[in-house]
Protein backbone atom coordinates (compact mmCIF):
# COMPACT_ATOMS: atom_id res chain seq x y z
CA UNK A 1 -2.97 42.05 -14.26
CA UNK A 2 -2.51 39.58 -11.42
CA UNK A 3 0.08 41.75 -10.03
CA UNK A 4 -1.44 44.78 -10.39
CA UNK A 5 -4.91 43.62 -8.14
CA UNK A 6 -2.39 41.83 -5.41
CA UNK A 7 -0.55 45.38 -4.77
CA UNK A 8 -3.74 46.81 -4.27
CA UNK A 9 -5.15 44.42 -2.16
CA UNK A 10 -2.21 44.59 -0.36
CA UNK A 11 -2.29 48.89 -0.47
CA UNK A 12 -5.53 48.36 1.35
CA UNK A 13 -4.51 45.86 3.93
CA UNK A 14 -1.62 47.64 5.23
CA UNK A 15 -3.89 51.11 5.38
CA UNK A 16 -6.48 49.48 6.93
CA UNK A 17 -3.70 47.92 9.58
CA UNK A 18 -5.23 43.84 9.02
CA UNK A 19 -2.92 41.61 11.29
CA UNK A 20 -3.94 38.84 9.29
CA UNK A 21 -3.84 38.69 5.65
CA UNK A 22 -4.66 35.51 3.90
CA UNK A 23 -4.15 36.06 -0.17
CA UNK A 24 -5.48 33.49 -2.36
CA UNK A 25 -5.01 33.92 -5.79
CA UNK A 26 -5.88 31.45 -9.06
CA UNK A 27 -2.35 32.37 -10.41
CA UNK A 28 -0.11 29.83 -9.23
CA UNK A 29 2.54 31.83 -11.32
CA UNK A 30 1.73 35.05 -9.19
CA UNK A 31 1.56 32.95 -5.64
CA UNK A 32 5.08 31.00 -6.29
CA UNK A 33 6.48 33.63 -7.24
CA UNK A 34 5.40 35.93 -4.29
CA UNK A 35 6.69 33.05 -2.14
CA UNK A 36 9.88 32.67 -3.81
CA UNK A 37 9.62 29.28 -5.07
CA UNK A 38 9.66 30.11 -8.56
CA UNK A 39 12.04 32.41 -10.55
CA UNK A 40 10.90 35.85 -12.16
CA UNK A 41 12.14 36.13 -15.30
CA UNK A 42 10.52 38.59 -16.71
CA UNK A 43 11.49 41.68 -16.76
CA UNK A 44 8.07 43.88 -16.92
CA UNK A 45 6.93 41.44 -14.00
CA UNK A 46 10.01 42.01 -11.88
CA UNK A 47 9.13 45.31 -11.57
CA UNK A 48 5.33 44.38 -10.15
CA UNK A 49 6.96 41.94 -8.17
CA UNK A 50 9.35 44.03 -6.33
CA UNK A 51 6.47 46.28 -5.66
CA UNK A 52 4.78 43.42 -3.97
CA UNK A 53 7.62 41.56 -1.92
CA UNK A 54 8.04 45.50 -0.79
CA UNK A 55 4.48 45.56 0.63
CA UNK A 56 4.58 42.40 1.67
CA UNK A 57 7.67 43.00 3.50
CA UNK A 58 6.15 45.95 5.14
CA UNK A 59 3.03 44.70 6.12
CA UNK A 60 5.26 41.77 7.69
CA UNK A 61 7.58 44.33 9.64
CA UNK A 62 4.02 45.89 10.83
CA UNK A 63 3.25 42.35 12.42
CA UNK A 64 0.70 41.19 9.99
CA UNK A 65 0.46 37.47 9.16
CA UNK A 66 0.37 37.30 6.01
CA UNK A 67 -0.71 33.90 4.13
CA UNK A 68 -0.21 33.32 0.40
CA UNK A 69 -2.66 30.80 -1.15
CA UNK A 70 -3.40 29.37 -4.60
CA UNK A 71 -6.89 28.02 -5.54
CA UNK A 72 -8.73 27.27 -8.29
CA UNK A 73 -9.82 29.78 -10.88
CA UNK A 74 -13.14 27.81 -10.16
CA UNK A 75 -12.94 28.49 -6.78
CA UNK A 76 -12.09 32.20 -7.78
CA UNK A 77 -15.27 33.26 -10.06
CA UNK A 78 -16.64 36.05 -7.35
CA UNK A 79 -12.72 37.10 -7.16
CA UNK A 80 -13.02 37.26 -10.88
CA UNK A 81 -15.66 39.12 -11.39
CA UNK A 82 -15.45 41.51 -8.97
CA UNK A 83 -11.70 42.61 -10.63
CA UNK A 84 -13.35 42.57 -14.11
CA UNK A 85 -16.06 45.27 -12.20
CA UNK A 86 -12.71 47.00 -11.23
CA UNK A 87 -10.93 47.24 -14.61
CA UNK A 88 -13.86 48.62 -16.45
CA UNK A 89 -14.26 51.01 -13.83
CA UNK A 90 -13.06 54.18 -14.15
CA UNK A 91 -12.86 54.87 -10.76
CA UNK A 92 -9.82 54.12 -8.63
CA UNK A 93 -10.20 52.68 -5.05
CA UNK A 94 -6.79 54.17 -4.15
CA UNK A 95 -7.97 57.62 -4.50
CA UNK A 96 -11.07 56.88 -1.64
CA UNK A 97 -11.73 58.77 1.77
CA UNK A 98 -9.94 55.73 3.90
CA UNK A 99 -10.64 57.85 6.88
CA UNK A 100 -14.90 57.10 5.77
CA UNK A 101 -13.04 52.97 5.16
CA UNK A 102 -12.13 52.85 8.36
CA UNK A 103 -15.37 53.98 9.93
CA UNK A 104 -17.09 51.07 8.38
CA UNK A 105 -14.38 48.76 9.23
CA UNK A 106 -15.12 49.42 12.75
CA UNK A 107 -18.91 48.92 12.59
């Protein structure tokens, strides 16, 4: 599920054209891996994860900083329980007006 929240993070970052991206996530599993200090071994995961170093990759090429953090889960509650919001949710924030985002980005 880690995966799954990251590449849309990272979806919205790169629409929204951030320059600087700082990810912190309470999977250290997730972070290492995105930062290629730990192996992926699993094969559903390798599939999220080349989904993410692809994103990541592009948001890179498109001159964002990007900075890959782990912290606590402690430190992550409001992270938490905003992505629990998001999973019962049967809406999808992909399928928004990101011209109406971008309007209150600029605000």
């Amino acid at each position: 599920m880690e995966y799954k929240g990251l590449m849309e993070g990272l979806t919205w970052a790169l629409r929204l054209g951030l320059k600087i991206l700082r990810i912190r996530g309470d999977s250290q599993l997730v972070i290492r891996q995105c930062k290629n200090k730990y192996a992926v071994r699993d094969p559903n995961l390798m599939v999220y994860h080349r989904q993410v170093s692809s994103l990541l990759a592009e948001g890179r090429a498109n001159g964002t900083l990007v900075i890959l953090e782990h912290i606590s889960r402690a430190k992550n509650a409001r992270a938490d329980s905003l992505a629990n919001l998001r999973i019962d949710s049967e809406t999808q924030a992909t399928n928004c007006n990101w011209d109406n985002v971008k309007d209150l980005c600029r605000r």
